[in-house]
N, C-alpha and C. Protein backbone atom coordinates (compact mmCIF):
# COMPACT_ATOMS: atom_id res chain seq x y z
N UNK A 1 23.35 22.55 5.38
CA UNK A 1 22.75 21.43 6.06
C UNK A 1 21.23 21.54 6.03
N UNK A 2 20.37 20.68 5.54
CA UNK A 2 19.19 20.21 5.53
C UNK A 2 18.45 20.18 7.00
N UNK A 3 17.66 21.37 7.27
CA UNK A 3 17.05 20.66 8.55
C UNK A 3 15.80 20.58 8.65
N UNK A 4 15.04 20.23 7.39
CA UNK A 4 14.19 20.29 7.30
C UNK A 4 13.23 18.83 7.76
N UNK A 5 11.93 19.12 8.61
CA UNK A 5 11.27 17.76 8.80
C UNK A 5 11.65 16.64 7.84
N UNK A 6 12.02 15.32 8.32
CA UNK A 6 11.40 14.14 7.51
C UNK A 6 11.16 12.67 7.94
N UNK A 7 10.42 12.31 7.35
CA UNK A 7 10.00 10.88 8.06
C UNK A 7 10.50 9.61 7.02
N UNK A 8 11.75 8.77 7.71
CA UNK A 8 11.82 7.72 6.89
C UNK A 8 11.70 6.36 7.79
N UNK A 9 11.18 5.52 7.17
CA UNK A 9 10.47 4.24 7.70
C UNK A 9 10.77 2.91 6.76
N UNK A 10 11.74 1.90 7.03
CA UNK A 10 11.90 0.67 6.39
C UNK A 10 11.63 -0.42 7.17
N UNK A 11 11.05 -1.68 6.38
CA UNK A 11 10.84 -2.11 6.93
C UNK A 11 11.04 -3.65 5.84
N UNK A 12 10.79 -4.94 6.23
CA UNK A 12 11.17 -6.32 5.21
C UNK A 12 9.63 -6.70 5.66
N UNK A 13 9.26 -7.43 4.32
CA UNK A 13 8.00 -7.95 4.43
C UNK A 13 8.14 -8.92 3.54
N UNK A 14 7.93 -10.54 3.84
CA UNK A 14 7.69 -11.69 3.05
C UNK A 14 6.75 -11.30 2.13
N UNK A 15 6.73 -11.36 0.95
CA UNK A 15 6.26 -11.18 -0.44
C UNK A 15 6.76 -11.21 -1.66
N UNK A 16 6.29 -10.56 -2.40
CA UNK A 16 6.60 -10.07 -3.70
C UNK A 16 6.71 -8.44 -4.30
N UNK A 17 7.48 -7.94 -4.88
CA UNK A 17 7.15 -6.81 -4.90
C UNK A 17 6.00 -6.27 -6.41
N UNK A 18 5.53 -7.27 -6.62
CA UNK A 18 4.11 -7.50 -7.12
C UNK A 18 3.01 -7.41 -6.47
N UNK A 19 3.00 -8.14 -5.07
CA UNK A 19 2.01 -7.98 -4.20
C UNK A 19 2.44 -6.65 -3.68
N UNK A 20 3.37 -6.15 -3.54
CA UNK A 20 3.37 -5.30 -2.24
C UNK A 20 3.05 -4.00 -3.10
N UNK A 21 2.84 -4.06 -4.65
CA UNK A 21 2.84 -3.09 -5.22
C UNK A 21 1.21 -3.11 -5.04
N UNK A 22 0.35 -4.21 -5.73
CA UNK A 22 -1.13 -4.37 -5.79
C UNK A 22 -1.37 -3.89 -4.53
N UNK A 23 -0.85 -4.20 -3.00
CA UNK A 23 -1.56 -3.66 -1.95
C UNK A 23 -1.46 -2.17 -1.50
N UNK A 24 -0.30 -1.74 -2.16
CA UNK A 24 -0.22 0.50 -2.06
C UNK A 24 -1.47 0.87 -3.15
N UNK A 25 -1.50 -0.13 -4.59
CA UNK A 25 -2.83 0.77 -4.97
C UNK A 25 -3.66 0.24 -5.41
N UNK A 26 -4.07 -0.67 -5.27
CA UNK A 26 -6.06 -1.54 -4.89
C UNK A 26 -6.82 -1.28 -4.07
N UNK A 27 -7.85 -0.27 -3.96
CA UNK A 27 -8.32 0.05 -3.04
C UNK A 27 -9.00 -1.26 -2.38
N UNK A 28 -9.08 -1.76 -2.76
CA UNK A 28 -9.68 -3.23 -1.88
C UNK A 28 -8.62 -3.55 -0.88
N UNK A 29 -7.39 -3.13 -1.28
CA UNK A 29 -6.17 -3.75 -0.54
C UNK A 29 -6.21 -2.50 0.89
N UNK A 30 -6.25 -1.55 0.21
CA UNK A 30 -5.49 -0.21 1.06
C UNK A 30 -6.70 -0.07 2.39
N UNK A 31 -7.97 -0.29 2.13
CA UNK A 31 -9.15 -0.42 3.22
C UNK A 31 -8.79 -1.10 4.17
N UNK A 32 -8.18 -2.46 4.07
CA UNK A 32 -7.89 -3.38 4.95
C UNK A 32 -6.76 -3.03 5.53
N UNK A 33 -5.92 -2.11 5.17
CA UNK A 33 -5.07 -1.73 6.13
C UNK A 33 -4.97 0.00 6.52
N UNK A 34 -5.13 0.43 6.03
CA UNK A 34 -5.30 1.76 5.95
C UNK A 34 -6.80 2.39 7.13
N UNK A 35 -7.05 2.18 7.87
CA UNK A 35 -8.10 2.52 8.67
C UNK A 35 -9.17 2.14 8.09
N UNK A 36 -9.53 1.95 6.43
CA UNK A 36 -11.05 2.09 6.42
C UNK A 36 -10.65 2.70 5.04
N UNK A 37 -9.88 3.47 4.75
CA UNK A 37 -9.75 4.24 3.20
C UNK A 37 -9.27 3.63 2.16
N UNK A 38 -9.70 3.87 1.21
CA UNK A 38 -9.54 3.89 -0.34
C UNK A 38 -8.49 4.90 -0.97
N UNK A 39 -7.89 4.11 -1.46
CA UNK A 39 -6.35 4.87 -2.56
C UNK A 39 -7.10 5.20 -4.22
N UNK A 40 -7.63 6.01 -4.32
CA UNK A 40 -7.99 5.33 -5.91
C UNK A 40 -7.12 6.12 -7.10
N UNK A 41 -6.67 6.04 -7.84
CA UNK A 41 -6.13 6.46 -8.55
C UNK A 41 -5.42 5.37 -10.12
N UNK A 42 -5.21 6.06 -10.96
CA UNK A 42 -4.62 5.26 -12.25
C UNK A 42 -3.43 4.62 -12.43
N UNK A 43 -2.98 5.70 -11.21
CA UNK A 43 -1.45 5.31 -10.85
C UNK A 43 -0.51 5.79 -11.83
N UNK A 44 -0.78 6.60 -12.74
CA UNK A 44 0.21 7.50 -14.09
C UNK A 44 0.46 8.45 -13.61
N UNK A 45 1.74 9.26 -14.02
CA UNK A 45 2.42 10.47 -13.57
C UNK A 45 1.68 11.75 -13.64
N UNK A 46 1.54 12.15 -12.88
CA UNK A 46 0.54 13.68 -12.92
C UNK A 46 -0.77 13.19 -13.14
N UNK A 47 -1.41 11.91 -13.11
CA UNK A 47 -2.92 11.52 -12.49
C UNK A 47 -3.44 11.58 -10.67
N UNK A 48 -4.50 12.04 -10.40
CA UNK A 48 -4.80 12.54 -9.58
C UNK A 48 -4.98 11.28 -8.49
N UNK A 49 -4.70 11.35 -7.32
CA UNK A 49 -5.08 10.40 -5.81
C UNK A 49 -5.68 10.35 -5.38
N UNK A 50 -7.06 10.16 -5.02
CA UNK A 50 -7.80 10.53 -4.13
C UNK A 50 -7.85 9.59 -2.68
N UNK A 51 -7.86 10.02 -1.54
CA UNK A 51 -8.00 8.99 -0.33
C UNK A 51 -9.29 9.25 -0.26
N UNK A 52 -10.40 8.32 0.20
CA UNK A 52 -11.13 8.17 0.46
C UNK A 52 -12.03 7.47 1.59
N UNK A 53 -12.74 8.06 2.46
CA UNK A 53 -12.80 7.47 4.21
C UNK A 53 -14.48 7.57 4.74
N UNK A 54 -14.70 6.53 4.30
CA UNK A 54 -16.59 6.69 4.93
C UNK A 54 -17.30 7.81 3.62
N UNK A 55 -16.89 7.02 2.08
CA UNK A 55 -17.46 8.20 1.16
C UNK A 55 -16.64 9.88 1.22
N UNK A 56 -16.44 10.47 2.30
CA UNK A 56 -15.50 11.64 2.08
C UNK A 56 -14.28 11.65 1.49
N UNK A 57 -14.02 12.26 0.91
CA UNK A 57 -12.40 12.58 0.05
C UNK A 57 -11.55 13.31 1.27
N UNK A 58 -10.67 12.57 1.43
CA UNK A 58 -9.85 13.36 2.73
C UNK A 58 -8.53 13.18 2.66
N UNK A 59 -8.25 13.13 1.81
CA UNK A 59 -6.88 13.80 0.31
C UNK A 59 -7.18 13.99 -1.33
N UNK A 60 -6.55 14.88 -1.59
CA UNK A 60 -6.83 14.73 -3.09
C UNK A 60 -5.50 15.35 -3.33
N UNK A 61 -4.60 14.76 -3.75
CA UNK A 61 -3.40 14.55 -4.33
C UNK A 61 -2.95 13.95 -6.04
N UNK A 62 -1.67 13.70 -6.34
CA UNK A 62 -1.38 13.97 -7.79
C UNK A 62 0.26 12.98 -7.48
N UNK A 63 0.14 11.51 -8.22
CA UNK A 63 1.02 11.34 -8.54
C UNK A 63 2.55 11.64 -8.91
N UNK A 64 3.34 11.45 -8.69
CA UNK A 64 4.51 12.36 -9.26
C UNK A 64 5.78 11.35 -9.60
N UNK A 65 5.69 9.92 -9.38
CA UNK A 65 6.68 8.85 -9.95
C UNK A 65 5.77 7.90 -10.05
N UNK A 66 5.58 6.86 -10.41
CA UNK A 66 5.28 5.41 -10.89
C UNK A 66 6.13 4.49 -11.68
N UNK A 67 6.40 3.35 -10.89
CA UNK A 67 7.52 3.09 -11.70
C UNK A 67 7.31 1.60 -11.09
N UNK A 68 5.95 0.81 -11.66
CA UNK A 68 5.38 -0.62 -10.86
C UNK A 68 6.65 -1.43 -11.15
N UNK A 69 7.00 -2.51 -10.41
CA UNK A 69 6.22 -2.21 -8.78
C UNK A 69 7.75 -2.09 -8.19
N UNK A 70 8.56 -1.05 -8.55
CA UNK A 70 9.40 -0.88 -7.39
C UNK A 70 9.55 0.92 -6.86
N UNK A 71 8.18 1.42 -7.28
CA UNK A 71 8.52 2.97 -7.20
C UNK A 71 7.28 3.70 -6.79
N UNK A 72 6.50 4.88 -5.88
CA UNK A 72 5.41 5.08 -6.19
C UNK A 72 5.89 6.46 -5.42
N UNK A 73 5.39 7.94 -5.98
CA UNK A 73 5.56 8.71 -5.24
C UNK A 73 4.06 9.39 -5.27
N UNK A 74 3.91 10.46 -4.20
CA UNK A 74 2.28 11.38 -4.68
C UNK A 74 3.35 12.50 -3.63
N UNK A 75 1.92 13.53 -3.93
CA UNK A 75 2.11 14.65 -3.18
C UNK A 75 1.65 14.17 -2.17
N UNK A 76 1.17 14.66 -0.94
CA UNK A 76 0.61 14.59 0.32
C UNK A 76 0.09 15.53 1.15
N UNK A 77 -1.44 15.53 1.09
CA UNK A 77 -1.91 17.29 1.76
C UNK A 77 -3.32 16.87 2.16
N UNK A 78 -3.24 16.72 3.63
CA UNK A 78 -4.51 16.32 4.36
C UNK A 78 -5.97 16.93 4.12
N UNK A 79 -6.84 16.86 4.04
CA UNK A 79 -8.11 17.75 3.67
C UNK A 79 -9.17 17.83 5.25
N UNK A 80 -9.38 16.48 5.78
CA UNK A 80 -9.77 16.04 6.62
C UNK A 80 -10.06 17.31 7.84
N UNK A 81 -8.82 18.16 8.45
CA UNK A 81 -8.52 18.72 9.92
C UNK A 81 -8.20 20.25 8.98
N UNK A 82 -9.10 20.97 9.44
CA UNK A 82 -8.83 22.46 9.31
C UNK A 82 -7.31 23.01 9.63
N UNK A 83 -6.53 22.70 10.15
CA UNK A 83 -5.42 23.12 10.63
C UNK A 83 -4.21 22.35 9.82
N UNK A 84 -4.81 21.48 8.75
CA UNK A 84 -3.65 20.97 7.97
C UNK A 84 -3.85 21.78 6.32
N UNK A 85 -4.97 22.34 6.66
CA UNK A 85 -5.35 22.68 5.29
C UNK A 85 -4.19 24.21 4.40
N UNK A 86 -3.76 24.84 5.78
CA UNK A 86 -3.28 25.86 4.80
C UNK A 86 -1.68 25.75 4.94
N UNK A 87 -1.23 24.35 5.33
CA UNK A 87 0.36 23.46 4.70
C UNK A 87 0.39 23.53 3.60
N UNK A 88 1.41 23.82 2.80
CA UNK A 88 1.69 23.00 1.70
C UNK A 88 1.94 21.59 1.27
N UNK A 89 1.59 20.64 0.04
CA UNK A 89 1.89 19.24 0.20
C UNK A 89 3.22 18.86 0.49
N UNK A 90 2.74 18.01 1.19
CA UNK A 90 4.60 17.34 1.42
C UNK A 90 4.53 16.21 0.12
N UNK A 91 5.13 15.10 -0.12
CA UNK A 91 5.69 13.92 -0.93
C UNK A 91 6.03 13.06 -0.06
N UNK A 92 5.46 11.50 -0.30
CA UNK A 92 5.71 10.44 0.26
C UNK A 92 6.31 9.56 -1.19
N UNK A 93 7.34 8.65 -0.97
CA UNK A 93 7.85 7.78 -1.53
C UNK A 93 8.03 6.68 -0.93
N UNK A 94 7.47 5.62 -1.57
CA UNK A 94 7.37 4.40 -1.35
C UNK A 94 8.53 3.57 -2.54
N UNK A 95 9.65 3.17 -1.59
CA UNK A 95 10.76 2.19 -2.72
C UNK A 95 11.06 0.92 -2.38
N UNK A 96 10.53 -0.13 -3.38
CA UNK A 96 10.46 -1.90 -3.05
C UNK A 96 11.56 -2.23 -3.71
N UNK A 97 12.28 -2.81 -2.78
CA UNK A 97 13.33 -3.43 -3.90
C UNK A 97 13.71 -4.70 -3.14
N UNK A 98 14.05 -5.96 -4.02
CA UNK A 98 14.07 -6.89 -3.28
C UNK A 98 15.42 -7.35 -2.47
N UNK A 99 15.18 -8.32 -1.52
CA UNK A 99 15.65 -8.51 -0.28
C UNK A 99 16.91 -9.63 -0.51
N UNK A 100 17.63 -9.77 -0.30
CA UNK A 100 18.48 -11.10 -0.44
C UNK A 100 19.19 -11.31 0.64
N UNK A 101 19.25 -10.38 1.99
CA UNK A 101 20.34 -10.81 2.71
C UNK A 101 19.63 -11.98 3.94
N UNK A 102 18.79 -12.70 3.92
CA UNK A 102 18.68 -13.48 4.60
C UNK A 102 18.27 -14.57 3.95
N UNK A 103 18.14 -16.07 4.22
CA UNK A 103 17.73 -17.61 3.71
C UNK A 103 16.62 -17.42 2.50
N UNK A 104 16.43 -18.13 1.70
CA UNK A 104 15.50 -17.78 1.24
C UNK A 104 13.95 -18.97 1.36
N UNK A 105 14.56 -19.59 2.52
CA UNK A 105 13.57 -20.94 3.18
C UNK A 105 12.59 -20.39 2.84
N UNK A 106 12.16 -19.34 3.76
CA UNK A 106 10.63 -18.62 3.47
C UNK A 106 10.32 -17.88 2.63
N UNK A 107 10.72 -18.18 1.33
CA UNK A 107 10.55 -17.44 0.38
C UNK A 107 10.84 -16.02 -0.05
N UNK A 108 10.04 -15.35 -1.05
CA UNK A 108 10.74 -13.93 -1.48
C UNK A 108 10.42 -12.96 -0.06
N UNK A 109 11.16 -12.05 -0.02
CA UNK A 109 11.45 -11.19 0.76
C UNK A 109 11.89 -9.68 0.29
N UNK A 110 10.41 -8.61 0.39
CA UNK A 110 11.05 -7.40 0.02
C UNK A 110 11.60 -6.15 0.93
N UNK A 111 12.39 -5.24 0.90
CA UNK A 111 12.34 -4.18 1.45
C UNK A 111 11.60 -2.76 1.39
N UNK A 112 10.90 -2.64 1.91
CA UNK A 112 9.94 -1.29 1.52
C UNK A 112 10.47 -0.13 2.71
N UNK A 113 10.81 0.83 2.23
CA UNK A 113 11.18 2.28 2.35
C UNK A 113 10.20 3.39 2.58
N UNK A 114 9.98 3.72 2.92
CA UNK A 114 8.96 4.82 3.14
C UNK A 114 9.62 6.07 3.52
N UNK A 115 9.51 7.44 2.37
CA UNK A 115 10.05 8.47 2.78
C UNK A 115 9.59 9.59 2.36
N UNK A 116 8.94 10.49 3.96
CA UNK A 116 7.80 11.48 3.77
C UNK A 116 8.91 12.22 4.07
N UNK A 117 8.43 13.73 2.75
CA UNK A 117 9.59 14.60 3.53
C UNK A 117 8.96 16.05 2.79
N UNK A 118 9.38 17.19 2.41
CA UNK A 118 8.93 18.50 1.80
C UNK A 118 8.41 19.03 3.07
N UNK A 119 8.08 18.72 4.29
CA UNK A 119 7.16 19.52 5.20
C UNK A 119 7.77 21.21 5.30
N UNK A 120 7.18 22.43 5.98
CA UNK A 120 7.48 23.40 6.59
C UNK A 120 7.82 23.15 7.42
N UNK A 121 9.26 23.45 8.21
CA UNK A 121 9.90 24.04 9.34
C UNK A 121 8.65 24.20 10.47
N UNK A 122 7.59 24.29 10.42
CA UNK A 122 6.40 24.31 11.71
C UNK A 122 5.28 23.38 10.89
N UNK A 123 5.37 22.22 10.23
CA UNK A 123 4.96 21.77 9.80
C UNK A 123 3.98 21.18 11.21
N UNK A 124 2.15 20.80 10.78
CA UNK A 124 1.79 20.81 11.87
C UNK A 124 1.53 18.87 11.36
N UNK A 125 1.69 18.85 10.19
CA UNK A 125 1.31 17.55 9.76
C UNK A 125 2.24 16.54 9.89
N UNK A 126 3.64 17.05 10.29
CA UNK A 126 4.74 16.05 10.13
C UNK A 126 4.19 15.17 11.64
N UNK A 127 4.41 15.59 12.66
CA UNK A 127 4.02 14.61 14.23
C UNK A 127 2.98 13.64 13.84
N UNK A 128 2.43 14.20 12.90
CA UNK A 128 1.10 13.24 12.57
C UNK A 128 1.10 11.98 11.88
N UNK A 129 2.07 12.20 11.14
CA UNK A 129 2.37 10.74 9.76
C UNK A 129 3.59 10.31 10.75
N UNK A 130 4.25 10.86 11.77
CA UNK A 130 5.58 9.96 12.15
C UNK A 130 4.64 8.97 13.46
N UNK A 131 3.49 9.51 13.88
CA UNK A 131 2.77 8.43 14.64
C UNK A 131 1.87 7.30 13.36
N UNK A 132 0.89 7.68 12.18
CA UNK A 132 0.33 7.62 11.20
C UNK A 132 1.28 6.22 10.65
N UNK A 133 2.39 6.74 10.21
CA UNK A 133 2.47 5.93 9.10
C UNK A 133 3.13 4.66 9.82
N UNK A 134 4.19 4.28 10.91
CA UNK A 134 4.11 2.95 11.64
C UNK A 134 3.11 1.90 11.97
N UNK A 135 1.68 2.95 12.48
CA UNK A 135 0.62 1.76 12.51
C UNK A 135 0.39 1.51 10.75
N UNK A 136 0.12 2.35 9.90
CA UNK A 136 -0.40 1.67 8.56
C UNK A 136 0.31 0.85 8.02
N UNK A 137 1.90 1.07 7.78
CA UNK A 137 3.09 -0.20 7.60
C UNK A 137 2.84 -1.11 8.06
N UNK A 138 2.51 -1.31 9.57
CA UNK A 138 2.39 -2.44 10.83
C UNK A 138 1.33 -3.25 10.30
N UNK A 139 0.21 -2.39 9.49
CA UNK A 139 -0.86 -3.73 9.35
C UNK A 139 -0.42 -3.73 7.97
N UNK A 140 -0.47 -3.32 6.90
CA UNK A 140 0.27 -3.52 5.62
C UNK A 140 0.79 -4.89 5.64
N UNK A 141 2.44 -5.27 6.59
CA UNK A 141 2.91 -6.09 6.42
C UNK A 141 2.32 -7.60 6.82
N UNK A 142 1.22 -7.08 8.53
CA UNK A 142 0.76 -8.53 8.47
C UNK A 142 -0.34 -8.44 7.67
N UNK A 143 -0.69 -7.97 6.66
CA UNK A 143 -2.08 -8.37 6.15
C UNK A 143 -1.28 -9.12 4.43
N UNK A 144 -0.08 -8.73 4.41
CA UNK A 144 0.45 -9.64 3.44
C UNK A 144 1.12 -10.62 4.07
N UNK A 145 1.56 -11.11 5.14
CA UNK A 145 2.12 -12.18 5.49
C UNK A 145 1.28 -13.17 6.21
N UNK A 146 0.52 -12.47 6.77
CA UNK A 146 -0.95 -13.47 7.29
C UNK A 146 -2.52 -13.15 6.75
N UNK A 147 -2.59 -12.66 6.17
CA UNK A 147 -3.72 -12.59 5.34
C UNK A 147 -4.98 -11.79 5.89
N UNK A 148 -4.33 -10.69 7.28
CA UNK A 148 -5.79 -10.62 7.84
C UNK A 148 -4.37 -9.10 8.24
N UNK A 149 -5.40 -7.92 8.10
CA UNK A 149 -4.78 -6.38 8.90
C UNK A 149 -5.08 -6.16 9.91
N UNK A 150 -4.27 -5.60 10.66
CA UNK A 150 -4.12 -4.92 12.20
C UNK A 150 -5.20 -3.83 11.92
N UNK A 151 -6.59 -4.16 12.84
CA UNK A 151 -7.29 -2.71 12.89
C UNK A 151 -7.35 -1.59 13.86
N UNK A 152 -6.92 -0.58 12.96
CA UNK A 152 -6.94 0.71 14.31
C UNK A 152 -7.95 1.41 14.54
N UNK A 153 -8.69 2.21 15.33
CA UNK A 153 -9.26 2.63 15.74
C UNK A 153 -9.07 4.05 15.69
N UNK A 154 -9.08 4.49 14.66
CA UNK A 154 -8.53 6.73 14.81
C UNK A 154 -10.12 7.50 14.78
């Protein structure tokens, strides 16, 4: 039996999974919901991630699936907080696939998945992304369904 930390998070968002792909990696997109940071990367397998927050690099991570636009995985290893630094990376996966079980009045409708997991057994980073990653989803979805992101304050 598996008892190892993990964080999974789904959620339906009116779109496309075209858009919802452009907004995980455009950094123009990811600022507006993401606190303030930049995703930048090529988005190819074993090309490098960088997050980026007020000019500082406060991840530097490495692709590990791409598969536009229904697939995106990276490693995950905070740089930012001295006390996340000597974790090993965990892996986040992001899986879009589209939606059909409700009307389609309001148009396309996708499902996005979110699933952080690899942590250590005293992982100090897991409490962090299971508060973390609800608010960034939360504005994600309204900044594609209403055109404007939820801003947080961290």
């Amino acid at each position: 039996m598996n008892t190892k930390p993990k964080f999974i998070y789904s959620t339906l968002i009116a779109t496309t999974p075209e858009k919802l792909w452009a907004a995980l990696t455009d950094p123009a997109f990811t600022t507006q919901y993401w606190g303030g940071t930049s995703l930048e990367s090529d988005w190819k397998v074993g090309s490098r991630i960088v997050f980026r927050w007020q000019g500082k690099i406060v991840h530097d991570d490495t692709i590990l699936k791409s598969e536009p636009p229904r697939l995106l995985s990276y490693s995950f290893h905070p740089l930012q907080f001295e006390e996340f630094l000597s974790e090993p990376p965990s892996r986040v996966t992001f899986a879009i696939e589209e939606f059909t079980g409700i009307s389609k009045r309001q148009g396309p409708v996708v499902k996005l998945t979110v699933t952080h997991e690899d942590f250590p057994d005293d992982s100090k980073v897991f409490p962090k992304i299971c508060n973390g990653w609800p608010d960034i989803l939360s504005s994600l979805k309204t900044l594609l369904e209403t055109g404007k992101a939820i801003e947080f304050e961290w």
